[in-house]
PDB file of N, CA and C in Angstrom:
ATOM      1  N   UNK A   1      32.395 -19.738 -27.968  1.00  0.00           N
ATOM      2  CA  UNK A   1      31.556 -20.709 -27.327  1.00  0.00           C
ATOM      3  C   UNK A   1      30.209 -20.737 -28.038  1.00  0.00           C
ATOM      4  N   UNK A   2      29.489 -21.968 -28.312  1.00  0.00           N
ATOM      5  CA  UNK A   2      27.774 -22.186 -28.871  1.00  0.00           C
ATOM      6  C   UNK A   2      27.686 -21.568 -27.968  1.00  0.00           C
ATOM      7  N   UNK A   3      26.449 -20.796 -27.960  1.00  0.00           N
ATOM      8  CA  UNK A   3      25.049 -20.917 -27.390  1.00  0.00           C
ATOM      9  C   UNK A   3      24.253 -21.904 -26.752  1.00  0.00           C
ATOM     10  N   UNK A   4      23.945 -22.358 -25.908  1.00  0.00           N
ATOM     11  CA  UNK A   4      23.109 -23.465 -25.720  1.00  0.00           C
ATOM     12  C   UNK A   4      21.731 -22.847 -26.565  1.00  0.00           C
ATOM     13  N   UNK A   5      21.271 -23.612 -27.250  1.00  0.00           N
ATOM     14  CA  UNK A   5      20.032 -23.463 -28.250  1.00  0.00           C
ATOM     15  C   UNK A   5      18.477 -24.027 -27.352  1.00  0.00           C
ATOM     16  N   UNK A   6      17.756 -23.106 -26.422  1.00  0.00           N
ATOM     17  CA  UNK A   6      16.234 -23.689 -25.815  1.00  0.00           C
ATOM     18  C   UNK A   6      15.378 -23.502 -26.998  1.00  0.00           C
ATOM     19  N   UNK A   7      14.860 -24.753 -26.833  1.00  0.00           N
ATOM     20  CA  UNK A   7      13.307 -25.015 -28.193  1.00  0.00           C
ATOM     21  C   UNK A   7      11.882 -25.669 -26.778  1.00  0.00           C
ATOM     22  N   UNK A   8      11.181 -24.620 -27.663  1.00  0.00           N
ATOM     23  CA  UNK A   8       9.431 -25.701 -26.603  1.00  0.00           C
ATOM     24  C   UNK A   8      10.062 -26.809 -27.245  1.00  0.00           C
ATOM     25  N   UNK A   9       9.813 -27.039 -25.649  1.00  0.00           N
ATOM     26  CA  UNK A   9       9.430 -29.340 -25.735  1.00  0.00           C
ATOM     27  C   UNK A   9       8.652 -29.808 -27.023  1.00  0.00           C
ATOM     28  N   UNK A  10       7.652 -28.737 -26.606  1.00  0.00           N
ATOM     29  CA  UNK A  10       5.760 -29.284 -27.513  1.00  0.00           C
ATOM     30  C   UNK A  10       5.866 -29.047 -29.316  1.00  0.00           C
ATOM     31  N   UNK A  11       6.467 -27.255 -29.374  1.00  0.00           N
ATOM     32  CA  UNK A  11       6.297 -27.480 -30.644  1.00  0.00           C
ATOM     33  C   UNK A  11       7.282 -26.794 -31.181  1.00  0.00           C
ATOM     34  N   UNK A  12       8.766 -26.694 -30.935  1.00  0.00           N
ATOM     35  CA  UNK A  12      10.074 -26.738 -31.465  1.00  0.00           C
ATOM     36  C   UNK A  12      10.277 -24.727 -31.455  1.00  0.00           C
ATOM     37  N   UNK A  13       9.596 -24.409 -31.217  1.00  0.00           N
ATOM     38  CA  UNK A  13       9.888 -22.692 -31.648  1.00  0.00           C
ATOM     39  C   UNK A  13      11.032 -22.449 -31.133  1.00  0.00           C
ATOM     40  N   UNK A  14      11.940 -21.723 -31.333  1.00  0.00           N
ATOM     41  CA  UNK A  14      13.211 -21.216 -30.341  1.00  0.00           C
ATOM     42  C   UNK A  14      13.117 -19.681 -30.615  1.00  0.00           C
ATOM     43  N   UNK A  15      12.212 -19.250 -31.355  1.00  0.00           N
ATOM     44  CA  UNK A  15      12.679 -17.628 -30.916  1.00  0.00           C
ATOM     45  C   UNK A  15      11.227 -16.401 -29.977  1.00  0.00           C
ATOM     46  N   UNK A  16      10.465 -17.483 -29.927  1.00  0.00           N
ATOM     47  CA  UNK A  16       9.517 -16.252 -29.566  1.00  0.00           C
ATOM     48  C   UNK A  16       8.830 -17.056 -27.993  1.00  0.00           C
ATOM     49  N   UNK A  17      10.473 -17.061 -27.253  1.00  0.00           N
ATOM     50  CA  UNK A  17      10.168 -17.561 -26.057  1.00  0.00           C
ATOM     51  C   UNK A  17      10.662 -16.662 -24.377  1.00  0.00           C
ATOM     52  N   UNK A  18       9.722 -16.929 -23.963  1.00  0.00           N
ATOM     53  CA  UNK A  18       9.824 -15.653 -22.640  1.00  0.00           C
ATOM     54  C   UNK A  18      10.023 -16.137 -21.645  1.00  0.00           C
ATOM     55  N   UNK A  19      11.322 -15.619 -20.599  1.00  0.00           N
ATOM     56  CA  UNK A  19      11.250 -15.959 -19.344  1.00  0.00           C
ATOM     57  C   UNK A  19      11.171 -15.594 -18.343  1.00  0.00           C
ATOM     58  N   UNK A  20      11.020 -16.056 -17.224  1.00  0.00           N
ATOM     59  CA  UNK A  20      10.662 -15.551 -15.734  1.00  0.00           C
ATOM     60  C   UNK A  20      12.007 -16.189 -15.154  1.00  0.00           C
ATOM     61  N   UNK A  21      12.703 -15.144 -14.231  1.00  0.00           N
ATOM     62  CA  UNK A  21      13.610 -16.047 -13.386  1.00  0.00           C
ATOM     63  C   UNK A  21      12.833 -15.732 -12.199  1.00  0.00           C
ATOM     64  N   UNK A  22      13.450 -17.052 -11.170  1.00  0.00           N
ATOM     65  CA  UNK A  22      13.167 -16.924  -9.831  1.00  0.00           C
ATOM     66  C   UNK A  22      14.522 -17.609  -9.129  1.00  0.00           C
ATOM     67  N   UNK A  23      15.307 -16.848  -9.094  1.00  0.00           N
ATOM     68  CA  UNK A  23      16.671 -17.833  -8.196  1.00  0.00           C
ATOM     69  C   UNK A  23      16.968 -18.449  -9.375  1.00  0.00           C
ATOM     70  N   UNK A  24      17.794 -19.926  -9.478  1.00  0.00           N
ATOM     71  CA  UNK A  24      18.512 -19.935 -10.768  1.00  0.00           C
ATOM     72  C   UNK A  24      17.381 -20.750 -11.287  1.00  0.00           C
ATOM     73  N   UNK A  25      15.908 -20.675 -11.109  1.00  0.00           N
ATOM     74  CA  UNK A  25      14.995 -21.234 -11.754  1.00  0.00           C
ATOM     75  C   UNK A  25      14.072 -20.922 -13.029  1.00  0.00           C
ATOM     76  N   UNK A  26      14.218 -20.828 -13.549  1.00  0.00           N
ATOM     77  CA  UNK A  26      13.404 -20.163 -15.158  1.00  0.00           C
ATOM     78  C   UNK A  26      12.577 -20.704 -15.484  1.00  0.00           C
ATOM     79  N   UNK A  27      11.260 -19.883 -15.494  1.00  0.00           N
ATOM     80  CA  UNK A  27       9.969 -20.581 -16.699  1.00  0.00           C
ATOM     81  C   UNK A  27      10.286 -19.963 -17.846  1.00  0.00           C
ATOM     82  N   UNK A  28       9.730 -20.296 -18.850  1.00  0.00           N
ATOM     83  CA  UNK A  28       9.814 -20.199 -19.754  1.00  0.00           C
ATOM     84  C   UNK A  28       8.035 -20.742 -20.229  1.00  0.00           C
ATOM     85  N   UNK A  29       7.618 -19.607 -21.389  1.00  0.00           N
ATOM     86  CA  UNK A  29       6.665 -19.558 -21.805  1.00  0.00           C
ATOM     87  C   UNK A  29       6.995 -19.200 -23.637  1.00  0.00           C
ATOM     88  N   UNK A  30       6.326 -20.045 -24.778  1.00  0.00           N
ATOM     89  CA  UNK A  30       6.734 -20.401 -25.367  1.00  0.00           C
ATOM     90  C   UNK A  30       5.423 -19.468 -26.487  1.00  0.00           C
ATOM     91  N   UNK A  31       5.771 -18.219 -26.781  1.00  0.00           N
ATOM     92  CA  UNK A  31       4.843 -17.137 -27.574  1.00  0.00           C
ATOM     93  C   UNK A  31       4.034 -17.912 -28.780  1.00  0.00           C
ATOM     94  N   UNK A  32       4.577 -18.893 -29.209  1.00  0.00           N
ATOM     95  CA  UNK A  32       3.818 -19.572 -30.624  1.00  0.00           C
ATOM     96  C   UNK A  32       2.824 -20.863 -30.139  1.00  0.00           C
ATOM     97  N   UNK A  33       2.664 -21.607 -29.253  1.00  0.00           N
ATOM     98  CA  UNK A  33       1.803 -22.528 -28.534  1.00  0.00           C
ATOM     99  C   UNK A  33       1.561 -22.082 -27.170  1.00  0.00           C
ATOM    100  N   UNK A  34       1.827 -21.367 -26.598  1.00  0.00           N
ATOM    101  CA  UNK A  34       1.686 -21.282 -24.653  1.00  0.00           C
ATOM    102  C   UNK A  34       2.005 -21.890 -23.842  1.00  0.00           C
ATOM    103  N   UNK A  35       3.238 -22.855 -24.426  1.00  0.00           N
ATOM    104  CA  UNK A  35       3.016 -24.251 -23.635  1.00  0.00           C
ATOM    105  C   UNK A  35       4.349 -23.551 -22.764  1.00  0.00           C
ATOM    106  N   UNK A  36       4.403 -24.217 -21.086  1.00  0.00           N
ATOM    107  CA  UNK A  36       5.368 -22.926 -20.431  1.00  0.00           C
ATOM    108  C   UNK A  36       5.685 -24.651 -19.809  1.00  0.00           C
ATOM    109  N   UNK A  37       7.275 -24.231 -19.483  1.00  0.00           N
ATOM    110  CA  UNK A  37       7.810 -25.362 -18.720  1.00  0.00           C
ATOM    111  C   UNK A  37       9.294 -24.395 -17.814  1.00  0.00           C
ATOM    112  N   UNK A  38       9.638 -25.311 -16.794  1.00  0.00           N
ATOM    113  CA  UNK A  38      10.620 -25.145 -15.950  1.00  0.00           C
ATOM    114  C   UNK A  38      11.980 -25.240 -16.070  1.00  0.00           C
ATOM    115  N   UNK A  39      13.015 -24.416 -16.150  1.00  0.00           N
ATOM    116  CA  UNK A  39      14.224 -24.712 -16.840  1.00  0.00           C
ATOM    117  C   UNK A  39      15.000 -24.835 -15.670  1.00  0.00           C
ATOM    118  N   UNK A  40      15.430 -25.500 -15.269  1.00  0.00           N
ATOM    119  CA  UNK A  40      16.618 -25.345 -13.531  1.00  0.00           C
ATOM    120  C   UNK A  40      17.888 -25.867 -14.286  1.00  0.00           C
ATOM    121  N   UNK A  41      18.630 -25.268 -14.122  1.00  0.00           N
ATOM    122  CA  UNK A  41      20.002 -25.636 -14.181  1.00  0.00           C
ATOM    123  C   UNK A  41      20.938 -27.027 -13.487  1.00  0.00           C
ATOM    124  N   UNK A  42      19.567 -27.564 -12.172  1.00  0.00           N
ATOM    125  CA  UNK A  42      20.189 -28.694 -11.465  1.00  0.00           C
ATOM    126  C   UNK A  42      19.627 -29.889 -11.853  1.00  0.00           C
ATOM    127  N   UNK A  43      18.492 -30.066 -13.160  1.00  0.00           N
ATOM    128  CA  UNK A  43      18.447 -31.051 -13.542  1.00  0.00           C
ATOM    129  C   UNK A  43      18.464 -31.189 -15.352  1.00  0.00           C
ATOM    130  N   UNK A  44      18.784 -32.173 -15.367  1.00  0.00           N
ATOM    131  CA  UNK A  44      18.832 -32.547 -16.922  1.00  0.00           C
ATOM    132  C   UNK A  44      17.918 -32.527 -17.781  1.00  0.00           C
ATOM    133  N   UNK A  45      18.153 -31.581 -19.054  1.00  0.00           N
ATOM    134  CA  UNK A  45      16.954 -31.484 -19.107  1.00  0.00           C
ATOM    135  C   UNK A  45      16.892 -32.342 -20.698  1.00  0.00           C
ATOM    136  N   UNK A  46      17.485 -33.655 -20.827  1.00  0.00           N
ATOM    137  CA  UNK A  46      17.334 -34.878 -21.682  1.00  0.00           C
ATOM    138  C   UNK A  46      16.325 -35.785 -20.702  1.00  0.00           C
ATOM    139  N   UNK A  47      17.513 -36.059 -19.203  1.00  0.00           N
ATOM    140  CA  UNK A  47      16.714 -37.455 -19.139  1.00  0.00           C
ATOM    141  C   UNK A  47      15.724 -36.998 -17.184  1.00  0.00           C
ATOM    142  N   UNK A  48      15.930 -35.758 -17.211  1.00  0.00           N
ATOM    143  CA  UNK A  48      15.438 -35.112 -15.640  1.00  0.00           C
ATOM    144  C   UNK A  48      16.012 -35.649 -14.671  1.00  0.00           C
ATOM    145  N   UNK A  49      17.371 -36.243 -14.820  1.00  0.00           N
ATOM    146  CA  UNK A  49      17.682 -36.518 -13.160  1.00  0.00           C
ATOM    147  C   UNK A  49      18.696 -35.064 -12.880  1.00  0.00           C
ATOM    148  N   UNK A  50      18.871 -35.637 -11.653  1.00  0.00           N
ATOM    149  CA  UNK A  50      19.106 -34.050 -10.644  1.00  0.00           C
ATOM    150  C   UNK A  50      21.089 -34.719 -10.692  1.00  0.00           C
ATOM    151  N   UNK A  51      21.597 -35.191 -11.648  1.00  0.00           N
ATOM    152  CA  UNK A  51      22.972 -35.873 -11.569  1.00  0.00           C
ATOM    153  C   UNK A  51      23.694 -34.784 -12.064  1.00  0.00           C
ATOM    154  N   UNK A  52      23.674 -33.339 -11.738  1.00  0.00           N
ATOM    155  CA  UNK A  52      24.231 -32.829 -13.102  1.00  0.00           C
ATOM    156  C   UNK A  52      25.814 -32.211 -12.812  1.00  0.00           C
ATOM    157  N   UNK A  53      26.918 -32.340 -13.227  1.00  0.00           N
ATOM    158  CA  UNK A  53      28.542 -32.119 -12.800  1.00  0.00           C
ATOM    159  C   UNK A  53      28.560 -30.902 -13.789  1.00  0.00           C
ATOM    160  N   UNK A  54      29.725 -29.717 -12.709  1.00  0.00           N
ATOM    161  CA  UNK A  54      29.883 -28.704 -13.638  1.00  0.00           C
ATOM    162  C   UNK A  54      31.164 -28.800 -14.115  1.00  0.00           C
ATOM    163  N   UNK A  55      31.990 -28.627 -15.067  1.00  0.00           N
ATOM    164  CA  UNK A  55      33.633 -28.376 -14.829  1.00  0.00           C
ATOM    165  C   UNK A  55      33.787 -26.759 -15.956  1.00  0.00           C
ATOM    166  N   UNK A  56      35.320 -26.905 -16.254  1.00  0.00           N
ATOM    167  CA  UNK A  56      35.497 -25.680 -16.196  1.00  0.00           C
ATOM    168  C   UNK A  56      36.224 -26.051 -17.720  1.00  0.00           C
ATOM    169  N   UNK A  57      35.897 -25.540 -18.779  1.00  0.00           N
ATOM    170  CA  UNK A  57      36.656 -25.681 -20.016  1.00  0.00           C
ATOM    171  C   UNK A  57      37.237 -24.402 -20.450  1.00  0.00           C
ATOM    172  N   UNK A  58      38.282 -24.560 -21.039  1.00  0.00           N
ATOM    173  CA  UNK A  58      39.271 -23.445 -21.438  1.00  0.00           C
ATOM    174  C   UNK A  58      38.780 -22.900 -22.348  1.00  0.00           C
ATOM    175  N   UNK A  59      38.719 -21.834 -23.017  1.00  0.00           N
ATOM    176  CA  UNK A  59      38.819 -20.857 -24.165  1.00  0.00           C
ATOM    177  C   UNK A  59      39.935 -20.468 -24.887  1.00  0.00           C
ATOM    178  N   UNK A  60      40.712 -21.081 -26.078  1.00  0.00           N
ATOM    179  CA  UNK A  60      41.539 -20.637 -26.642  1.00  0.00           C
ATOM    180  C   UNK A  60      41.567 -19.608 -27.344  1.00  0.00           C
ATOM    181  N   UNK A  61      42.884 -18.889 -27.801  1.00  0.00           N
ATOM    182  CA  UNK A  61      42.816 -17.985 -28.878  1.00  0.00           C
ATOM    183  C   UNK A  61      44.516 -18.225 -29.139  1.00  0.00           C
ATOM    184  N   UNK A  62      44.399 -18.184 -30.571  1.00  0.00           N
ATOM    185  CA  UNK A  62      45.506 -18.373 -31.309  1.00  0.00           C
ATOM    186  C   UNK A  62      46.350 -17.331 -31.686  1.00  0.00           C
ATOM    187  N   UNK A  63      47.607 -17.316 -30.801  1.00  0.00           N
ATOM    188  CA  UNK A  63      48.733 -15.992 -30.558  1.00  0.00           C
ATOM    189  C   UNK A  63      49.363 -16.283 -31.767  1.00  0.00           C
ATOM    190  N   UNK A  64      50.435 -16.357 -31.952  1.00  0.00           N
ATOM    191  CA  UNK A  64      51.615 -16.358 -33.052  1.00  0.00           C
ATOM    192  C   UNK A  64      51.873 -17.640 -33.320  1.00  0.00           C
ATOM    193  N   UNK A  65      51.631 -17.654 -35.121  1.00  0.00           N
ATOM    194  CA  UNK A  65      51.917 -19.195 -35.201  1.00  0.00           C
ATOM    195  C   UNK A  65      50.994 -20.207 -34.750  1.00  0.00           C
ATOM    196  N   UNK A  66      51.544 -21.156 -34.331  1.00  0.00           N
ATOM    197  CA  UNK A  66      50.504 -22.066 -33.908  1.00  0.00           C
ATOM    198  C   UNK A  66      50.546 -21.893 -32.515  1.00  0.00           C
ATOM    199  N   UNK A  67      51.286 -21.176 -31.403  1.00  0.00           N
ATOM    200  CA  UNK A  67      51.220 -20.876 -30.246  1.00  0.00           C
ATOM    201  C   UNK A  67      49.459 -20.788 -29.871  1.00  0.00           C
ATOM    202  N   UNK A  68      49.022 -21.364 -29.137  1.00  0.00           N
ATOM    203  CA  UNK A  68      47.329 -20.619 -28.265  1.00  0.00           C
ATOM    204  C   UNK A  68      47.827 -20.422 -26.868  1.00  0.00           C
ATOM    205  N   UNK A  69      46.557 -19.563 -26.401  1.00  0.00           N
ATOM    206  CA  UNK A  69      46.930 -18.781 -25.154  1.00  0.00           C
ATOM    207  C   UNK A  69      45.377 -19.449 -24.687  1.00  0.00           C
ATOM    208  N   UNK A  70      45.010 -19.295 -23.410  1.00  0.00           N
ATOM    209  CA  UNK A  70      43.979 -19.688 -22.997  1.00  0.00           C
ATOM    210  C   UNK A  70      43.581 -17.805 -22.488  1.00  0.00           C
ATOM    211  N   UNK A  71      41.815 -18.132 -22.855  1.00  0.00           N
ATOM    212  CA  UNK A  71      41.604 -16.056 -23.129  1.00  0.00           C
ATOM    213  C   UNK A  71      40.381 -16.507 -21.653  1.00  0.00           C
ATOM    214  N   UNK A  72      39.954 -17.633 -20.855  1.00  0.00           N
ATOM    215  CA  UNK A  72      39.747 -17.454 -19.992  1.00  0.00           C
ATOM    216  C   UNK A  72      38.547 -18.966 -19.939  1.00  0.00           C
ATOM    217  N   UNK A  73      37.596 -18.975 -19.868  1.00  0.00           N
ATOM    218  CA  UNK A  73      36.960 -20.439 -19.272  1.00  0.00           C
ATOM    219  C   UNK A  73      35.322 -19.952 -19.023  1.00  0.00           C
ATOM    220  N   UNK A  74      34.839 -20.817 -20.082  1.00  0.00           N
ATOM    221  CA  UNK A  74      33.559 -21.658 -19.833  1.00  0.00           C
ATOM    222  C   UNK A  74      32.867 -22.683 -19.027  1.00  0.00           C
ATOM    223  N   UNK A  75      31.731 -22.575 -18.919  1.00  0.00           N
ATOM    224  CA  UNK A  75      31.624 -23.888 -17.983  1.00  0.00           C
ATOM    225  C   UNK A  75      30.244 -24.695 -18.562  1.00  0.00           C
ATOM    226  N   UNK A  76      30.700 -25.985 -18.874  1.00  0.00           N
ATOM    227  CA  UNK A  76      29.801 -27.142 -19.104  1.00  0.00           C
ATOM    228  C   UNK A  76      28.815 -27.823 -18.315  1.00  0.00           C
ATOM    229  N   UNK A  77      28.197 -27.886 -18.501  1.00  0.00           N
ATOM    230  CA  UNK A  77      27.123 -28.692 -17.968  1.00  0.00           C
ATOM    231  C   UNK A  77      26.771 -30.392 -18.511  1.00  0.00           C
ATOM    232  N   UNK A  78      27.494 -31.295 -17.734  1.00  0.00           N
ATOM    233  CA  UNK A  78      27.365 -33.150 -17.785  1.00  0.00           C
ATOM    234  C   UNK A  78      26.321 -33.565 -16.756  1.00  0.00           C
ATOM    235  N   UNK A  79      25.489 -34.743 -17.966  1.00  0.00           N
ATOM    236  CA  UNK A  79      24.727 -35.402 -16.881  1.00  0.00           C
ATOM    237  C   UNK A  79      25.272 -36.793 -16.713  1.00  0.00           C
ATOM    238  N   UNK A  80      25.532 -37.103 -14.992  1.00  0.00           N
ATOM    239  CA  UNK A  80      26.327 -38.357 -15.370  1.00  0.00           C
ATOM    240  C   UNK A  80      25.381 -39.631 -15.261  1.00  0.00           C
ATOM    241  N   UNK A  81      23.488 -39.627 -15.471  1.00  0.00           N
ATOM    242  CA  UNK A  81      23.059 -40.516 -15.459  1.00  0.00           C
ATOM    243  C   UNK A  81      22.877 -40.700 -16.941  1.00  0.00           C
ATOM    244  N   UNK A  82      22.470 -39.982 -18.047  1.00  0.00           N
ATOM    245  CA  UNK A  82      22.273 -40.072 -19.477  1.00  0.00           C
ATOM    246  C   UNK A  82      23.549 -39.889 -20.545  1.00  0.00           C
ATOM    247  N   UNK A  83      24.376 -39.099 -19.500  1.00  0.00           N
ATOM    248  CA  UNK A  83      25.832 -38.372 -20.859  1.00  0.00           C
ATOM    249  C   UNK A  83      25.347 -37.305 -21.577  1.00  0.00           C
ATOM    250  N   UNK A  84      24.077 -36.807 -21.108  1.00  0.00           N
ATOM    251  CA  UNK A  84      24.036 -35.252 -21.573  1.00  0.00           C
ATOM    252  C   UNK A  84      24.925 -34.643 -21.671  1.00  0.00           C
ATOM    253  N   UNK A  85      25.420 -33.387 -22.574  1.00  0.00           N
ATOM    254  CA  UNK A  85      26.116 -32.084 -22.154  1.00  0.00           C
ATOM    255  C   UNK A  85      25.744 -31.171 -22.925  1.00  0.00           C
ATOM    256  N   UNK A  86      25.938 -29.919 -21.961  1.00  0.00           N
ATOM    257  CA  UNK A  86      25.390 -28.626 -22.742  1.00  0.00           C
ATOM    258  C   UNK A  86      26.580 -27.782 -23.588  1.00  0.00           C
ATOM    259  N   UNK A  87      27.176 -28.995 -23.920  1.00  0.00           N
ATOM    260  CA  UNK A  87      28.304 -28.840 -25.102  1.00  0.00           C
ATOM    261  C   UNK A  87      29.264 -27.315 -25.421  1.00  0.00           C
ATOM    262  N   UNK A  88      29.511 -26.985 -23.420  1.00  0.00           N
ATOM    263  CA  UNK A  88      30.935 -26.093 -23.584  1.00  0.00           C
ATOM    264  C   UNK A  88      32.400 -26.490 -24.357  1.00  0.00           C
ATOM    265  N   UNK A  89      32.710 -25.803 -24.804  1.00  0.00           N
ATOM    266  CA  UNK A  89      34.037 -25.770 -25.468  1.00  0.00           C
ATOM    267  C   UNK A  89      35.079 -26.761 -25.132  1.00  0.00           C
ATOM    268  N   UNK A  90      35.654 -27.870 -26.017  1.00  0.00           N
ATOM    269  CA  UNK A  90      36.795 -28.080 -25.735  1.00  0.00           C
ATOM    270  C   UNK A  90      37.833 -28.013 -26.523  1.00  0.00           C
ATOM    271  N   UNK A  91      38.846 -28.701 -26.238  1.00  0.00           N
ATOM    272  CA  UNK A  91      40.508 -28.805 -27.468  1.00  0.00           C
ATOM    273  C   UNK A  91      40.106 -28.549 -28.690  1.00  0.00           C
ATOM    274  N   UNK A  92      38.842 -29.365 -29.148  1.00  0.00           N
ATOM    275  CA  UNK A  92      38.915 -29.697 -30.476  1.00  0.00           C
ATOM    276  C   UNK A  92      37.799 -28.742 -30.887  1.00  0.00           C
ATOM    277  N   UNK A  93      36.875 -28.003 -30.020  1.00  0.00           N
ATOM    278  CA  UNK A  93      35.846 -27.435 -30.896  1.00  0.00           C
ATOM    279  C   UNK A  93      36.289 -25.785 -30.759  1.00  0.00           C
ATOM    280  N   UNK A  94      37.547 -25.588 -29.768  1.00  0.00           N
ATOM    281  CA  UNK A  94      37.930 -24.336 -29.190  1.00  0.00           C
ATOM    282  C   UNK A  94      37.540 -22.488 -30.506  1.00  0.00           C
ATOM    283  N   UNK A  95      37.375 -22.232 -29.843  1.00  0.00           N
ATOM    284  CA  UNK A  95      37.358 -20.677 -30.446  1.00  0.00           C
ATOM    285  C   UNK A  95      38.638 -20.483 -30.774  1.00  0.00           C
ATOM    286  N   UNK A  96      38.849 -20.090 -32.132  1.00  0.00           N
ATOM    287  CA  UNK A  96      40.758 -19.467 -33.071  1.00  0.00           C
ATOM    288  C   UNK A  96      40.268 -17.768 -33.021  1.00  0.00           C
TER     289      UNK A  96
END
C-alpha cells in the first residue's frame, strides 16, 4: 500500500512535520515555516467538504503462478463532492 504523502499547504515540506492528536483529529505543525493546520479524517482535504465514503480494498499477494490470494484489506478514503481519494490499493495498483 502508498503511504498517503502530508505536505504544509503553505510551503510544501513533508518531512519536518509534527503532530498533535486529539480523537481522530490532528494538528499538525510544519518545523520549516510554522504554519500549523487541522487534519480530520471526516473532511476532504482537496475540496473541505465533510462528504467523505470509506470502503474496504483488498491486498493481494501472488501464490503460485499467476494464482493471488487476498493477504487482508486497506481502507480508502473517497470524496463524493470533488472525487478525491487517498488512493488505497486496487486490482491494478495491488501489492505482488
Amino acid at each position: 500500500m502508498t503511504p498517503v504523502r502530508i505536505e504544509c499547504p503553505k510551503c510544501g515540506e513533508s518531512k519536518r512535520l509534527k503532530g498533535d492528536r486529539k480523537g481522530k483529529v490532528i494538528t499538525i505543525k510544519c518545523g520549516s515555516c510554522g504554519h500549523s493546520w487541522v487534519r480530520d479524517p471526516d473532511v476532504c482535504p482537496s475540496c473541505g467538504a465533510r462528504k467523505i465514503v470509506r470502503r474496504r480494498v483488498p491486498l493481494y499477494q501472488k501464490a503460485r503462478g499467476t494464482q493471488q490470494s487476498i493477504i487482508g484489506f486497506s481502507v480508502a478514503r473517497d470524496c463524493q463532492a470533488c472525487g478525491w481519494t487517498s488512493g488505497g490499493e486496487d486490482e491494478k495498483s495491488a501489492v505482488y
